[in-house]
Protein backbone atom coordinates (compact mmCIF):
# COMPACT_ATOMS: atom_id res chain seq x y z
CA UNK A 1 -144.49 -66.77 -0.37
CA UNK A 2 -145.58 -68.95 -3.24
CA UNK A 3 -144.52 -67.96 -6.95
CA UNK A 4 -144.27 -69.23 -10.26
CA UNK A 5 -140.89 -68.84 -12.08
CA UNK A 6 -140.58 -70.02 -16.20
CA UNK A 7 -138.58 -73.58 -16.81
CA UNK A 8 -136.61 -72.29 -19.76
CA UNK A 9 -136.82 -76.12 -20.98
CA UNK A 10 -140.45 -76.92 -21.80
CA UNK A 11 -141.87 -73.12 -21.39
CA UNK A 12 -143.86 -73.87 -18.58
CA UNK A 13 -144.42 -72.27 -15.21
CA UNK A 14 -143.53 -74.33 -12.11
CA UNK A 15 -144.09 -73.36 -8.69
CA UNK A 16 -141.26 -71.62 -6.42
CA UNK A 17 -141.10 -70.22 -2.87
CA UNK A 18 -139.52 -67.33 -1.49
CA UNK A 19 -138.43 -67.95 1.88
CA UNK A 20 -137.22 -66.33 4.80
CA UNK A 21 -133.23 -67.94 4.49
CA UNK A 22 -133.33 -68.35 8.32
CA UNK A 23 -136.46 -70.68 8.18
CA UNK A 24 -134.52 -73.13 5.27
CA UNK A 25 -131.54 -75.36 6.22
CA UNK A 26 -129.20 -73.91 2.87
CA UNK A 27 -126.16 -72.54 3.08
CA UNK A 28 -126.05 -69.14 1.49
CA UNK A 29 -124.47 -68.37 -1.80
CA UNK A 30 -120.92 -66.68 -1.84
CA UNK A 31 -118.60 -65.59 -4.60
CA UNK A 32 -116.45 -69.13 -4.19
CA UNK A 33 -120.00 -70.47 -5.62
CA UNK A 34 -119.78 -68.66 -8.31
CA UNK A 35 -122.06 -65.44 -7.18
CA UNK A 36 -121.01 -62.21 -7.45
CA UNK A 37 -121.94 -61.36 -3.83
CA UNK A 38 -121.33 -63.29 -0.71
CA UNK A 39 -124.77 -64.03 0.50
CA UNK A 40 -123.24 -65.55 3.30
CA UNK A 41 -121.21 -63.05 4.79
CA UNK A 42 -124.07 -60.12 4.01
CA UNK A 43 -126.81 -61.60 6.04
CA UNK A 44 -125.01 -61.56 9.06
CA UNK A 45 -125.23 -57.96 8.85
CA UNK A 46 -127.29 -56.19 11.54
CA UNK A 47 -130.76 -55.55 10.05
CA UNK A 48 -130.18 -57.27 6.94
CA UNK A 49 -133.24 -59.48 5.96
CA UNK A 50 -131.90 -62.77 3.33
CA UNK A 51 -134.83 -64.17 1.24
CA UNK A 52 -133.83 -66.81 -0.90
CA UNK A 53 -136.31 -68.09 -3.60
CA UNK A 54 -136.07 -72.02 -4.42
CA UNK A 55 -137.47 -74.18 -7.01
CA UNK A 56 -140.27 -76.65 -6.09
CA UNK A 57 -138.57 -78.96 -8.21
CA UNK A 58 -135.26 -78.64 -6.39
CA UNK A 59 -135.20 -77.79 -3.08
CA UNK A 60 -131.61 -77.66 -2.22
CA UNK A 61 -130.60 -75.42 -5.09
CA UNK A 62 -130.77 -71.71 -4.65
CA UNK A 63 -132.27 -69.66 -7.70
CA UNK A 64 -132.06 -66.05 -6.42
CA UNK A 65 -131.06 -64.19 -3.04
CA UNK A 66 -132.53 -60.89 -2.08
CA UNK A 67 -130.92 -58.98 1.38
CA UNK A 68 -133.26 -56.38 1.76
CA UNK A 69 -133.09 -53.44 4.42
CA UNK A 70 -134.51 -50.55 6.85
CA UNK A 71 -132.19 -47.84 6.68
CA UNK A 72 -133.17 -45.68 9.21
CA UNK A 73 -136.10 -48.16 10.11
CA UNK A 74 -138.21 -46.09 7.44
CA UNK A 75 -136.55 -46.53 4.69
CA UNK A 76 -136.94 -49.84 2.68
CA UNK A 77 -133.34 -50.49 0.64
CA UNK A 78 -132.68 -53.52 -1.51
CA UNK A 79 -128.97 -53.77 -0.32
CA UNK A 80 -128.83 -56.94 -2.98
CA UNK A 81 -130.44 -59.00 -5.29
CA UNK A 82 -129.09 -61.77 -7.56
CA UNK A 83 -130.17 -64.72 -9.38
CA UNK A 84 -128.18 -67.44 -9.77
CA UNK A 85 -125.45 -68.42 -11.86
CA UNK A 86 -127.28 -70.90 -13.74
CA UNK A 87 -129.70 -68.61 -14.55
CA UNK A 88 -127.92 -66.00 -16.21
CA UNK A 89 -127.26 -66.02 -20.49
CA UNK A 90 -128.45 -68.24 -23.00
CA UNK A 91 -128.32 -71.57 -21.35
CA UNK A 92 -130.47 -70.25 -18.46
CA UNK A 93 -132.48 -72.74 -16.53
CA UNK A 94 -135.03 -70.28 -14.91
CA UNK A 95 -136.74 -66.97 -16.25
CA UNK A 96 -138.47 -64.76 -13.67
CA UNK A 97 -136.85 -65.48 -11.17
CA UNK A 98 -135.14 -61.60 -10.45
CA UNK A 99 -138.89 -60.36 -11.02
CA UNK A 100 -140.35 -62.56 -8.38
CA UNK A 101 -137.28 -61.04 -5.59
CA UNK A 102 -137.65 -57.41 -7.03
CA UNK A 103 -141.61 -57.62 -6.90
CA UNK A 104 -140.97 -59.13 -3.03
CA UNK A 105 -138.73 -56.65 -1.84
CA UNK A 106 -141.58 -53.86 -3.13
CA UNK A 107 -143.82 -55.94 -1.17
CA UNK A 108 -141.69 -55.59 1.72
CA UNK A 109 -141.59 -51.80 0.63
CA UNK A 110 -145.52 -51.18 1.62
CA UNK A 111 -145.52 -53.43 4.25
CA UNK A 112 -142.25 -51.83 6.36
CA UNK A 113 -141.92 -48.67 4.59
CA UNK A 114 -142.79 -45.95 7.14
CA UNK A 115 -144.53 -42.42 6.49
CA UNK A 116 -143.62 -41.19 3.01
CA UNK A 117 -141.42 -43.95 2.25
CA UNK A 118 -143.90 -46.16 2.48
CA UNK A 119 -144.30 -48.03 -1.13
CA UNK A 120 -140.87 -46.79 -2.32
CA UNK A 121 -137.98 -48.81 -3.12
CA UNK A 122 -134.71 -47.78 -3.00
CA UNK A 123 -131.14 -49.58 -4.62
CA UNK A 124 -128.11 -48.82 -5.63
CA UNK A 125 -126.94 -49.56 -9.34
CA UNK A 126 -122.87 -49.62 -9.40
CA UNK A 127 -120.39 -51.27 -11.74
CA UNK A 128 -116.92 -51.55 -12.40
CA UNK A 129 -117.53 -50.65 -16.22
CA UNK A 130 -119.44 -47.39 -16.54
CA UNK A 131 -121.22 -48.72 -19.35
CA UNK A 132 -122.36 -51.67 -18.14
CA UNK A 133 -123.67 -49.88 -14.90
CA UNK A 134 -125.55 -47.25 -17.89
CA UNK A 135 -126.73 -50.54 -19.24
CA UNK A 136 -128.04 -52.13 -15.96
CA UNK A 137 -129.92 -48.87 -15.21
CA UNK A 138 -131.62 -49.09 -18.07
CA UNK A 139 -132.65 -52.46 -17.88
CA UNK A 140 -134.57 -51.76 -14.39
CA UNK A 141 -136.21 -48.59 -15.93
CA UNK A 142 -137.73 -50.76 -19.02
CA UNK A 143 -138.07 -54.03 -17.04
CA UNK A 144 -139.11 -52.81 -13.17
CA UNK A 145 -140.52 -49.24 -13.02
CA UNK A 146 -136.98 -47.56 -12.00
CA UNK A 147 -136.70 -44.10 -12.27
CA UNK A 148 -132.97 -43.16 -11.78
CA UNK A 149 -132.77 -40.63 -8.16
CA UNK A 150 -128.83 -40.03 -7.85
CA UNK A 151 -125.90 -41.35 -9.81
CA UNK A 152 -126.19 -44.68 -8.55
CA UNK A 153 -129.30 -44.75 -6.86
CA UNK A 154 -132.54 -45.89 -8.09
CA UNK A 155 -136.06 -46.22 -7.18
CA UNK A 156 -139.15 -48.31 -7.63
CA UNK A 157 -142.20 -46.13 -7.29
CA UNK A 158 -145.53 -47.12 -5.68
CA UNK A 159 -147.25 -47.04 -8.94
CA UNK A 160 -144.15 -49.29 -10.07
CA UNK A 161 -143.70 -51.64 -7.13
CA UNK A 162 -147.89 -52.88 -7.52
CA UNK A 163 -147.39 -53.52 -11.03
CA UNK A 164 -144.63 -55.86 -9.99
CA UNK A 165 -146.26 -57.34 -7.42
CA UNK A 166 -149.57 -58.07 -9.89
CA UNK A 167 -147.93 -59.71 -12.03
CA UNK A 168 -145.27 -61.37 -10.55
CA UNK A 169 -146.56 -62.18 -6.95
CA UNK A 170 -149.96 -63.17 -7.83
């Protein structure tokens, strides 16, 4: 799927993909690049689906992972999303980038989402540091139309999910 992700240098929009990881020839991220979650290991895991999302301008770096998942084949999960490490703080290279896999994986929520799951997606919020796990939640309330389900577990509403989609995916 095309996108457009925000070069921090020069404010402008540039065109990305998000891809399928089994249809690119990448390796996956791991923690020993840097990550906090081994990409590489995860999408081995039965019924995980990897989408990676890659810069048109470089092709053989990695900007953001996504594993996303059926649990119980009706319920869409987002087992894991992260965006790069070069993409995180002040000296950030890309902006965007953890809409454009967020918005995806609630596109994947309408599209594999079965029954009343359908349109809902659910993920899991957990830190070491309470607060920063307090903080995090937040974050995906204000930024992506969470609403907070169970201690750690969130959800991105219908309602929530299209506005994503509008203005990220399109």
């Amino acid at each position: 799927m095309n996108v457009k992700i925000l070069k921090i240098e020069g404010n402008v929009l540039i065109d990305a993909k998000i891809s399928d990881s089994k249809l690119i020839k990448i390796s996956l991220p791991s923690v020993a690049d840097g990550w906090r979650f081994n990409f590489n290991k995860h999408s081995k895991k039965k019924n995980f689906e990897t989408y990676v999302l890659i810069s048109e301008e470089t092709f053989e770096k990695i900007e953001g992972c996504l594993i996303f998942e059926m649990k119980d084949k009706i319920e869409p999960y987002m087992a894991y999303v992260e965006i790069a490490p070069h993409n995180k703080g002040t000296i950030k290279e890309y902006d965007n980038v953890a809409g454009c896999l967020i918005a995806y994986a609630c596109r994947l929520s309408f599209t594999k989402g079965e029954g009343d799951f359908t349109g809902w997606l659910a993920f899991d919020v957990m830190e070491e540091d309470k607060n920063d796990e307090i903080k995090l939640m937040a974050m995906y309330c204000q930024k992506y139309h969470a609403l907070r389900f169970r201690e750690t577990t969130m959800v991105i509403p219908p309602q929530g999910g299209q506005k994503l989609i509008d203005e990220f995916l399109k």
